[in-house]
N, C-alpha and C. Protein backbone atom coordinates (compact mmCIF):
# COMPACT_ATOMS: atom_id res chain seq x y z
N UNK A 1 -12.39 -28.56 -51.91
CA UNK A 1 -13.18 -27.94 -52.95
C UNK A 1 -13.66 -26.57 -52.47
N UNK A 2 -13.70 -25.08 -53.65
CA UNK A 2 -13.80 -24.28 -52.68
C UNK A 2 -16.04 -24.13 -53.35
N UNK A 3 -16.43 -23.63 -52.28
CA UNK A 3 -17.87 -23.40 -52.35
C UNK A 3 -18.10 -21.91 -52.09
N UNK A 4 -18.98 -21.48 -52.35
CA UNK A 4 -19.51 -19.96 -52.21
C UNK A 4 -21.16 -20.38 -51.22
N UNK A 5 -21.23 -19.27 -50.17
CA UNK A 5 -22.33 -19.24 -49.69
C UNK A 5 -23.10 -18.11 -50.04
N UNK A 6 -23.70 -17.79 -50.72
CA UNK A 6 -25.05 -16.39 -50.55
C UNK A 6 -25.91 -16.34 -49.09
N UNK A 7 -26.21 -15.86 -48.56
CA UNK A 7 -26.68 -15.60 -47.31
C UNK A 7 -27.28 -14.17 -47.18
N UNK A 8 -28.60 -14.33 -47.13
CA UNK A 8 -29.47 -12.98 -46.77
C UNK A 8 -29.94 -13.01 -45.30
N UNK A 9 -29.36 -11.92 -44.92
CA UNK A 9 -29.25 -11.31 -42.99
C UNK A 9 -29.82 -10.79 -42.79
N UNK A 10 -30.97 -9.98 -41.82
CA UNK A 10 -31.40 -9.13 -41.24
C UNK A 10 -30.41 -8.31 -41.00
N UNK A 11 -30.07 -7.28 -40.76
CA UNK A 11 -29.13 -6.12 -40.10
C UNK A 11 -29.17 -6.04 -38.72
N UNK A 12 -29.23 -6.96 -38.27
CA UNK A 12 -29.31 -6.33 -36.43
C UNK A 12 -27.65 -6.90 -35.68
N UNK A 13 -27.47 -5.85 -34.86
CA UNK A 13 -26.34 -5.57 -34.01
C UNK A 13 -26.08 -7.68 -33.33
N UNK A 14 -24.81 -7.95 -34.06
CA UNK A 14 -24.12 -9.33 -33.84
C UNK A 14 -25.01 -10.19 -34.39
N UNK A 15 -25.61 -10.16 -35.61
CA UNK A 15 -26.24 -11.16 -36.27
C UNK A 15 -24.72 -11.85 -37.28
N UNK A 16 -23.94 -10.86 -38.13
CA UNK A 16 -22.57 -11.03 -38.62
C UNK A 16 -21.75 -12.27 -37.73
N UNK A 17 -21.74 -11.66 -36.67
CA UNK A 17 -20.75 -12.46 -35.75
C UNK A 17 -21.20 -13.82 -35.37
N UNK A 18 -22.43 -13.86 -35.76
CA UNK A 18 -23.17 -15.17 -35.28
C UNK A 18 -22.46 -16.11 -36.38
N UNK A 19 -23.24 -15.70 -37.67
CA UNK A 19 -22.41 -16.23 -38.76
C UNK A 19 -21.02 -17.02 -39.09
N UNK A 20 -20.08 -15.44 -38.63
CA UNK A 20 -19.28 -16.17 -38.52
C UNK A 20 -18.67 -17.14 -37.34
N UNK A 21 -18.70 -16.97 -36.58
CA UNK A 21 -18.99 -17.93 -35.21
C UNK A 21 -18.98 -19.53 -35.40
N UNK A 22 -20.31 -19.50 -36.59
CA UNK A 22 -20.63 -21.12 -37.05
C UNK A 22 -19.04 -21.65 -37.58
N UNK A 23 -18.78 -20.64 -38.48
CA UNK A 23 -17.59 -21.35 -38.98
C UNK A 23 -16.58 -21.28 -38.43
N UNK A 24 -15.91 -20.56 -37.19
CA UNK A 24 -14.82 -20.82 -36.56
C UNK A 24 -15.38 -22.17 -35.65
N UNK A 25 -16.43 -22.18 -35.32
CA UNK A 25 -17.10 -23.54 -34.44
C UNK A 25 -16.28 -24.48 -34.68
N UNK A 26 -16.55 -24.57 -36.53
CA UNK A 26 -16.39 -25.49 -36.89
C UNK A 26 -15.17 -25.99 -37.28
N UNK A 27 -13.81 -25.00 -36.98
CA UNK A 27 -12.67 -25.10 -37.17
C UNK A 27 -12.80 -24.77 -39.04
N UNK A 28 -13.48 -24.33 -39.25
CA UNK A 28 -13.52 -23.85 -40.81
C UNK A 28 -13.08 -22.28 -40.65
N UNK A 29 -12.02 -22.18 -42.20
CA UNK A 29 -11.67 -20.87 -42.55
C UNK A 29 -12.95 -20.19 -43.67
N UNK A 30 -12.98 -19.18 -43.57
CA UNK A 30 -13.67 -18.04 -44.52
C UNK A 30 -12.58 -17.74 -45.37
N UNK A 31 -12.05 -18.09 -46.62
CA UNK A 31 -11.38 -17.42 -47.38
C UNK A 31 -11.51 -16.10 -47.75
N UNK A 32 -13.04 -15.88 -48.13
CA UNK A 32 -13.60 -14.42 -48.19
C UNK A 32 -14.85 -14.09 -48.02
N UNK A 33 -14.85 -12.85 -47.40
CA UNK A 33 -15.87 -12.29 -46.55
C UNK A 33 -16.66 -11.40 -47.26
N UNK A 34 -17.75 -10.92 -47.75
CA UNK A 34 -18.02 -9.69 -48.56
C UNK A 34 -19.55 -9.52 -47.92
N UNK A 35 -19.79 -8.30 -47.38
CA UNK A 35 -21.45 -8.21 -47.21
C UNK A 35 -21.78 -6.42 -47.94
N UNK A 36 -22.57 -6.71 -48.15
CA UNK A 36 -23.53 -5.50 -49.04
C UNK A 36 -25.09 -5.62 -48.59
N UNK A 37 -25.40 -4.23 -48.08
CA UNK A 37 -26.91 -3.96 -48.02
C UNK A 37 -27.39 -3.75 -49.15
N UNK A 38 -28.90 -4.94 -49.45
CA UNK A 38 -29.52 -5.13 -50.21
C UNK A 38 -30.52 -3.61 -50.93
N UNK A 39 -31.60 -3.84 -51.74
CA UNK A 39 -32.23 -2.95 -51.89
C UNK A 39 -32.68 -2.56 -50.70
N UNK A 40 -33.75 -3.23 -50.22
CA UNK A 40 -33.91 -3.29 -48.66
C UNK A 40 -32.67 -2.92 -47.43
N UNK A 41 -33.13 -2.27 -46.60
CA UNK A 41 -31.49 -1.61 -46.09
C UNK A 41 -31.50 -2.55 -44.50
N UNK A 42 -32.98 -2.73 -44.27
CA UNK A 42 -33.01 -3.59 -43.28
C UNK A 42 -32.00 -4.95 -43.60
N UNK A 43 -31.56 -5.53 -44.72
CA UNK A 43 -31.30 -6.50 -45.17
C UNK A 43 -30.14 -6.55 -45.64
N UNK A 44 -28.98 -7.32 -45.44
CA UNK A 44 -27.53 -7.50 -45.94
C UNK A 44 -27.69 -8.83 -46.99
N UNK A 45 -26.82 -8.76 -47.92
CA UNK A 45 -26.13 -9.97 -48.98
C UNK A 45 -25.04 -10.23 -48.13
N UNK A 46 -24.82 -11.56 -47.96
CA UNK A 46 -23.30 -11.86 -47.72
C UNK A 46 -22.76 -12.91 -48.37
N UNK A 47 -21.69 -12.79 -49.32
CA UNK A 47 -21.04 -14.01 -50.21
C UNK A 47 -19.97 -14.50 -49.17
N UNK A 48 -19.78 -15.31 -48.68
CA UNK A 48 -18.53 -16.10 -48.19
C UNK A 48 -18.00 -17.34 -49.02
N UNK A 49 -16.79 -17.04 -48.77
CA UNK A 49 -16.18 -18.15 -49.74
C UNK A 49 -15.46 -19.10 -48.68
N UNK A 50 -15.28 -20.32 -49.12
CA UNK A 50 -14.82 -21.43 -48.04
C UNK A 50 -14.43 -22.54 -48.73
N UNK A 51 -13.20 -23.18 -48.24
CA UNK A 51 -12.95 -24.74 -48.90
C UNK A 51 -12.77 -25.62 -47.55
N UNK A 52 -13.98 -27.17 -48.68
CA UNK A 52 -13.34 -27.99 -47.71
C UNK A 52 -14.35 -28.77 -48.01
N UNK A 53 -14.68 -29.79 -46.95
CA UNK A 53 -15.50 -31.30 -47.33
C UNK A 53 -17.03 -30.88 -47.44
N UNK A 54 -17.43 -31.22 -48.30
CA UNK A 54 -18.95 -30.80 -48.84
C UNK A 54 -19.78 -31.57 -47.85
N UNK A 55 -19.75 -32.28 -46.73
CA UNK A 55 -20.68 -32.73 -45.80
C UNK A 55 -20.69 -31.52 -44.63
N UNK A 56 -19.57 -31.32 -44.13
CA UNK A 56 -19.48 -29.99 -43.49
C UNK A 56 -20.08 -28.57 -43.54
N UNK A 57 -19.78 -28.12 -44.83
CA UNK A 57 -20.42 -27.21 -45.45
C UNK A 57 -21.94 -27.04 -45.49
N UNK A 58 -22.38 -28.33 -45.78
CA UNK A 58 -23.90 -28.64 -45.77
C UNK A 58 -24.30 -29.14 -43.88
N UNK A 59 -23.70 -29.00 -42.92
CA UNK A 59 -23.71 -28.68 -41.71
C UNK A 59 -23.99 -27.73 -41.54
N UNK A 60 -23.16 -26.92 -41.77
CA UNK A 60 -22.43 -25.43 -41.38
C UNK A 60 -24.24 -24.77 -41.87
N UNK A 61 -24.54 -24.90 -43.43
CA UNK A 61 -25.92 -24.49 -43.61
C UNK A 61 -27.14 -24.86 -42.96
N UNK A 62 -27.05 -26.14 -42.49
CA UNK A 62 -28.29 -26.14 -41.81
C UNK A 62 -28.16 -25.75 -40.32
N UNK A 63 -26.95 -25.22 -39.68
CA UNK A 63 -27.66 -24.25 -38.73
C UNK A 63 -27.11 -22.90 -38.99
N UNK A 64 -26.73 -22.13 -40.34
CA UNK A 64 -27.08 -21.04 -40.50
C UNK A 64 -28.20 -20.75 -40.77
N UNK A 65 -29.82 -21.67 -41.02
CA UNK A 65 -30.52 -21.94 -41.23
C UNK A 65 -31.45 -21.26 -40.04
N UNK A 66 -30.44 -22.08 -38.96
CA UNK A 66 -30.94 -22.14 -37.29
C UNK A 66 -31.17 -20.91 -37.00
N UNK A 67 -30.50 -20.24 -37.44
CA UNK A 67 -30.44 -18.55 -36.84
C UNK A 67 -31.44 -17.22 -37.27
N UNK A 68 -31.77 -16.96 -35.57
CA UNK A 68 -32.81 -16.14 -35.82
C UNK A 68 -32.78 -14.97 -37.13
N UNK A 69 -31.54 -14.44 -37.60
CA UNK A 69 -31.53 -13.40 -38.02
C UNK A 69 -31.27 -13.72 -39.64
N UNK A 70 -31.25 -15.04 -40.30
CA UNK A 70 -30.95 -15.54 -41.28
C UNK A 70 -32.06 -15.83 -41.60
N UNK A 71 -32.09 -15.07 -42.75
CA UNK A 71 -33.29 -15.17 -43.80
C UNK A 71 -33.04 -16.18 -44.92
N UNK A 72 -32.04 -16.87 -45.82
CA UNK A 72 -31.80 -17.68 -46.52
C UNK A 72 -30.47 -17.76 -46.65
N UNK A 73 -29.77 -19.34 -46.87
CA UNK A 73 -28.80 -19.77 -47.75
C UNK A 73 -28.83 -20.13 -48.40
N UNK A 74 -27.84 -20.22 -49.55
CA UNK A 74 -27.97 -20.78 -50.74
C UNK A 74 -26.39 -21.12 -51.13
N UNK A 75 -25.98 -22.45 -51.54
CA UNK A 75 -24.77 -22.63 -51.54
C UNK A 75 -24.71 -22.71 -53.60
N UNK A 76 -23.98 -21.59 -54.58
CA UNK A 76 -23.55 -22.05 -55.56
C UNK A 76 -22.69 -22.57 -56.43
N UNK A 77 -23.17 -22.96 -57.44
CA UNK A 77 -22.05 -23.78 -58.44
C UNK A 77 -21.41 -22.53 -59.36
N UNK A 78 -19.71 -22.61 -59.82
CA UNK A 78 -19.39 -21.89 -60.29
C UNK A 78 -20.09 -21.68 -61.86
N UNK A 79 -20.42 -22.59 -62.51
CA UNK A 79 -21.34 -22.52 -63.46
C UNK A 79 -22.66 -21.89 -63.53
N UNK A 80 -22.85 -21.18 -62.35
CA UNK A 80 -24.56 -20.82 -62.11
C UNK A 80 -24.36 -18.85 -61.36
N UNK A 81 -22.83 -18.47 -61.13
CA UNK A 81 -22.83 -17.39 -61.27
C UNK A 81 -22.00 -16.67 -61.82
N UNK A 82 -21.94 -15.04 -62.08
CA UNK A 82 -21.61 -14.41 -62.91
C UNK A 82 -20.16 -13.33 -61.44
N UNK A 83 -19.25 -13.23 -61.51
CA UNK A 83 -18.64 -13.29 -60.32
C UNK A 83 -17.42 -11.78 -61.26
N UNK A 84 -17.22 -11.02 -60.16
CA UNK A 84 -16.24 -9.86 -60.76
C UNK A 84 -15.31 -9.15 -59.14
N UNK A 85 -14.50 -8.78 -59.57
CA UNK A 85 -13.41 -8.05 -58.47
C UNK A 85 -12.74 -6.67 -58.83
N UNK A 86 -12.46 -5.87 -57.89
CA UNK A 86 -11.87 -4.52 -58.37
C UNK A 86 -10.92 -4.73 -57.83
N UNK A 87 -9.69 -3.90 -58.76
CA UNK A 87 -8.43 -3.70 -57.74
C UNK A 87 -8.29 -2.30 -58.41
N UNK A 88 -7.80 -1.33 -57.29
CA UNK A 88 -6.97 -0.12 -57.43
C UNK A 88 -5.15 -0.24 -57.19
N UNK A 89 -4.47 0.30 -58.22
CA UNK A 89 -3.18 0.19 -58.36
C UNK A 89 -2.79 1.37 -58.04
N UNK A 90 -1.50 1.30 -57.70
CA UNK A 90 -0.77 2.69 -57.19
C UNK A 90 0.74 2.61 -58.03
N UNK A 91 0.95 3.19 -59.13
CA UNK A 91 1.55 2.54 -59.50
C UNK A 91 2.81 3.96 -59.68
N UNK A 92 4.16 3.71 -60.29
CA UNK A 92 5.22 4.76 -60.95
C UNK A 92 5.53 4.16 -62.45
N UNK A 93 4.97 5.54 -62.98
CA UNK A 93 5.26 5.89 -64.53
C UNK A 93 6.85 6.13 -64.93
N UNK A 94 7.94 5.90 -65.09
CA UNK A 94 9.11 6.90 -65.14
C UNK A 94 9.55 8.02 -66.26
N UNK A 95 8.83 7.12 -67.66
CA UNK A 95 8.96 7.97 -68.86
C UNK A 95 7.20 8.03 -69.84
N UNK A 96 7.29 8.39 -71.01
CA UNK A 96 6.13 8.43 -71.84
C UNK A 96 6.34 7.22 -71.98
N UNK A 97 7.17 6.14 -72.43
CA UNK A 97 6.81 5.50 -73.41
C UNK A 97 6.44 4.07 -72.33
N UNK A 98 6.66 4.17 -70.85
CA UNK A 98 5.86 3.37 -70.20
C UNK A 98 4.43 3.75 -70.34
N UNK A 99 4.22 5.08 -69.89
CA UNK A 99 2.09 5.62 -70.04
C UNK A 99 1.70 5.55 -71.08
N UNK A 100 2.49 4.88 -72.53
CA UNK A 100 1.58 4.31 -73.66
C UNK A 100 1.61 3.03 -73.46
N UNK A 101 2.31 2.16 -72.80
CA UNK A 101 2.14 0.88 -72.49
C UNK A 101 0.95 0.68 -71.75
N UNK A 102 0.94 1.70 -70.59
CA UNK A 102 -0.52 1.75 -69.49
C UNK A 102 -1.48 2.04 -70.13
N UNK A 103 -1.14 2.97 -71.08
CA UNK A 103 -2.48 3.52 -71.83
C UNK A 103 -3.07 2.24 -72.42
N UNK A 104 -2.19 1.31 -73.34
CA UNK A 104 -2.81 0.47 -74.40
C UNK A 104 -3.47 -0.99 -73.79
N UNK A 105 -2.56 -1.15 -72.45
CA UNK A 105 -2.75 -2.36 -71.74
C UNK A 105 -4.26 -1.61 -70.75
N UNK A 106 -4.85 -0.41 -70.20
CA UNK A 106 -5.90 0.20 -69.75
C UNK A 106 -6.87 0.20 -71.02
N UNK A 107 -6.52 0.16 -71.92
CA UNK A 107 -7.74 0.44 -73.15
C UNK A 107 -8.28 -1.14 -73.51
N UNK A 108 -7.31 -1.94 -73.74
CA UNK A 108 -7.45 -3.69 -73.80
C UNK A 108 -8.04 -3.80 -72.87
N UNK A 109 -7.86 -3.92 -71.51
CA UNK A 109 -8.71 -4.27 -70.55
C UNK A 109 -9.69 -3.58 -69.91
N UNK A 110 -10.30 -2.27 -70.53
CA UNK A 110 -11.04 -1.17 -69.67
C UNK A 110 -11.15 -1.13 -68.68
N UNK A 111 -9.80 -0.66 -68.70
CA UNK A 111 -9.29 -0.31 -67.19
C UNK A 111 -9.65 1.48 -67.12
N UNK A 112 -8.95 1.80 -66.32
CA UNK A 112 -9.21 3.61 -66.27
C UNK A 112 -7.91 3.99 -65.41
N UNK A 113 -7.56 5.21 -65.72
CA UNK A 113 -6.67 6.29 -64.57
C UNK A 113 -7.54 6.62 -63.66
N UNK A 114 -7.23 6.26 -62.45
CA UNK A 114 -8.38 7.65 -61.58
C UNK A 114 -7.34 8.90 -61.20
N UNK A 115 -6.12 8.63 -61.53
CA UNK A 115 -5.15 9.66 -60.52
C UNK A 115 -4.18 9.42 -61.09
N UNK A 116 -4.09 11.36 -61.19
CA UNK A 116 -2.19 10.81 -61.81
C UNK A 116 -1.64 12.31 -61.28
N UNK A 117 -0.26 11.91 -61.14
CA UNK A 117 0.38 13.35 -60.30
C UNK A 117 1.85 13.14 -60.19
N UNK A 118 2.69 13.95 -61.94
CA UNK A 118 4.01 13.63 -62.07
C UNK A 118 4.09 12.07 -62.02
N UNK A 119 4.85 11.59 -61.77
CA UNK A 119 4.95 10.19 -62.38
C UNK A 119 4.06 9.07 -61.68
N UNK A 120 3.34 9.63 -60.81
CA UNK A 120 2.58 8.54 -59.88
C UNK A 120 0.88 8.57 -60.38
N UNK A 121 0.64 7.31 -60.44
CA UNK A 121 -0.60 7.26 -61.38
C UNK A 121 -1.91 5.91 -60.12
N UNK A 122 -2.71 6.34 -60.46
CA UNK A 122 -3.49 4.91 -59.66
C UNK A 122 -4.86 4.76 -60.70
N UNK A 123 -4.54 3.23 -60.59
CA UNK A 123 -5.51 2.77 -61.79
C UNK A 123 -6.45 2.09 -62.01
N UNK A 124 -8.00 2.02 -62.39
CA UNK A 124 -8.90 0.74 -61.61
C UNK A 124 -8.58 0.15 -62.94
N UNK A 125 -8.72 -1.72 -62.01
CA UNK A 125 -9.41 -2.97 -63.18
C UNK A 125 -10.37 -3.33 -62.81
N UNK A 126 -11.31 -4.21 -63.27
CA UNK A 126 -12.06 -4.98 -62.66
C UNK A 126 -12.35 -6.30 -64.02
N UNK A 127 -12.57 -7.42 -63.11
CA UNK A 127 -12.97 -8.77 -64.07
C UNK A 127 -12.72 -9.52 -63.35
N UNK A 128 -13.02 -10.58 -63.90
CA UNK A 128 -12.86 -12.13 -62.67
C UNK A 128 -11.75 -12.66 -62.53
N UNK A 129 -11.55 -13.02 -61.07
CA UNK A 129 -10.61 -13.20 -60.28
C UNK A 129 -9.58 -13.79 -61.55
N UNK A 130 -9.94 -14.95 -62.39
CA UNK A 130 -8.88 -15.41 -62.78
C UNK A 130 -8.10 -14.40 -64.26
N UNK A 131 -9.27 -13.70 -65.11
CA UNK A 131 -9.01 -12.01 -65.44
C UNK A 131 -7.73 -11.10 -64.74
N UNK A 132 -7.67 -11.00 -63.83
CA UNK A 132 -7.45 -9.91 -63.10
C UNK A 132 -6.02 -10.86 -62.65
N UNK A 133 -5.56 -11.94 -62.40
CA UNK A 133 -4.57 -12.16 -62.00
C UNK A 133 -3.55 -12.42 -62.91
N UNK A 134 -4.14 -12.35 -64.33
CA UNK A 134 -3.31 -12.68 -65.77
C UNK A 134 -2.90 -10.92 -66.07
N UNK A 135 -3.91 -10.54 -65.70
CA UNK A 135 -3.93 -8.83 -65.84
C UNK A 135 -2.39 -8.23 -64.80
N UNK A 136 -2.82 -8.81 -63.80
CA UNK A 136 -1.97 -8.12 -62.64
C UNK A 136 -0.70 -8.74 -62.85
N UNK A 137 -0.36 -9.89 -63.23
CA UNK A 137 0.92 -10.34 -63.74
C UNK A 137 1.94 -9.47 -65.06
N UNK A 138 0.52 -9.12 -65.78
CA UNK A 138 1.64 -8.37 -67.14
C UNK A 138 1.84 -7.05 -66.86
N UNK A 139 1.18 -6.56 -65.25
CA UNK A 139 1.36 -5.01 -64.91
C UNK A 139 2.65 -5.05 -64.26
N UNK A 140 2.59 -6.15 -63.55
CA UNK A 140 4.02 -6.34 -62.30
C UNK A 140 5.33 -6.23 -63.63
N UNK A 141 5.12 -6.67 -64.65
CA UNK A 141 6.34 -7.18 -65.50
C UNK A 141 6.68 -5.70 -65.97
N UNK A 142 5.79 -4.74 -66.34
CA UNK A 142 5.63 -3.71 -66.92
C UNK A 142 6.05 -2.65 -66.16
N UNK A 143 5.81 -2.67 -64.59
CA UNK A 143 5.35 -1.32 -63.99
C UNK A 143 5.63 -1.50 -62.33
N UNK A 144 6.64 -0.95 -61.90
CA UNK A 144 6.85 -0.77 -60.64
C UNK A 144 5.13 -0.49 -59.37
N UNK A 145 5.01 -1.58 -58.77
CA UNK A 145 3.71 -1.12 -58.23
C UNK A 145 4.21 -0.79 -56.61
N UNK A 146 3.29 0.25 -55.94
CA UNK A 146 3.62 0.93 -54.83
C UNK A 146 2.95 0.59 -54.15
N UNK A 147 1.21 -0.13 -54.63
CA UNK A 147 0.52 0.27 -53.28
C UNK A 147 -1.23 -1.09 -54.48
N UNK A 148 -1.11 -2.14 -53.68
CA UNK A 148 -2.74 -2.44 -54.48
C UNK A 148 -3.62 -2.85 -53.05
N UNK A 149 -4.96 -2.74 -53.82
CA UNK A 149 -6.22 -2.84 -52.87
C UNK A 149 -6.97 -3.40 -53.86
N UNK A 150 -7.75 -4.40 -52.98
CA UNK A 150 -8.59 -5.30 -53.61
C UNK A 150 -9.76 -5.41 -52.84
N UNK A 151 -10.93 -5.31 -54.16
CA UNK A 151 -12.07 -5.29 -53.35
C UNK A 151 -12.67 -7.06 -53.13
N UNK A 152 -13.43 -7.35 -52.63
CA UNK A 152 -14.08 -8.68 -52.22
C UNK A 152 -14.73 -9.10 -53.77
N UNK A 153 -14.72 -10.21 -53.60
CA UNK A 153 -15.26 -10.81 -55.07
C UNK A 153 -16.41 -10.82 -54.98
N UNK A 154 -17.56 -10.26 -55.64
CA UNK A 154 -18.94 -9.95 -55.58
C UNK A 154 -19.83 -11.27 -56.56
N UNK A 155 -20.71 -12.18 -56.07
CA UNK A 155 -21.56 -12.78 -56.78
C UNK A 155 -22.89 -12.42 -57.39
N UNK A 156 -23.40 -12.78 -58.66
CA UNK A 156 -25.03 -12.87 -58.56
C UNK A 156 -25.26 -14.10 -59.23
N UNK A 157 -25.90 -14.55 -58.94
CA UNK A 157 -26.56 -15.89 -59.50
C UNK A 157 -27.68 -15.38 -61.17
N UNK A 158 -26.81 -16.54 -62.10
CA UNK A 158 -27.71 -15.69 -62.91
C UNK A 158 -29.03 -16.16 -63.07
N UNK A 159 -29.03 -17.38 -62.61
CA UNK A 159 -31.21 -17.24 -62.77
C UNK A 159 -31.77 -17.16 -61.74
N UNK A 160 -32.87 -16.54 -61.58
CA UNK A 160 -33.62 -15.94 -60.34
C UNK A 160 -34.19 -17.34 -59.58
């Protein structure tokens, strides 16, 4: 089963590594890693994503708990947050009547050009993971791609 951790850090030099540490301990993978400094700059967000036996997991938290530099965990349900991803495309245009396809399939999904130069174009999406992979399927069918980057899947919980 996969779980999401929220985790608020102090910022100090190998507090990260501690973190992750617990979970190689534990012979557990991090599927995904994402940290962002909070309003507070002293202070990091970190979403990790992880699958596997929900007794473990609830291990793994009570001694991220343990740690000096861990200010809270919080493990959520996919029903309880609001979750989004960016990808930048690098893509080749060859004629017009593909960049009205990009155009109409970028306007459906408010997407954007950031870059275009003779037939080479790069393009943001963003929406949730499962969004974005229905998205990225009808681009591959459409559009020779050169080059993608993907940002970390970002959480917020929507009630305080």
């Amino acid at each position: 089963m996969q779980y999401i951790l929220l985790i608020l850090l102090e910022n100090e030099v190998g507090a990260l590594s501690r973190v992750v540490g617990l979970f190689s301990q534990r012979n557990y993978n991090i599927d995904q890693l994402t940290v962002v400094p909070t309003q507070n700059k002293l202070i990091s967000n970190i979403n990790i994503h992880t699958s596997g036996d929900l007794n473990i997991i609830k291990q793994i938290i009570k001694q991220l708990e343990k740690l000096i530099n861990v200010i809270q965990v919080k493990i959520i349900k996919e029903s309880n947050y609001i979750q989004q991803k960016l990808y930048l495309i690098k893509i080749f245009i060859e004629n017009n009547q593909k960049f009205l396809i990009l155009k109409k399939i970028l306007y459906e999904e408010k997407g954007e050009i950031l870059y275009k130069k003779k037939l080479l174009y790069v393009i943001k999406i963003h929406g949730t993971p499962k969004t974005l992979n229905i998205l990225l399927k009808k681009i591959k069918k459409k559009f020779k791609i050169l080059k993608l980057e993907s940002s970390g899947t970002i959480n917020i919980i929507r009630s305080h």
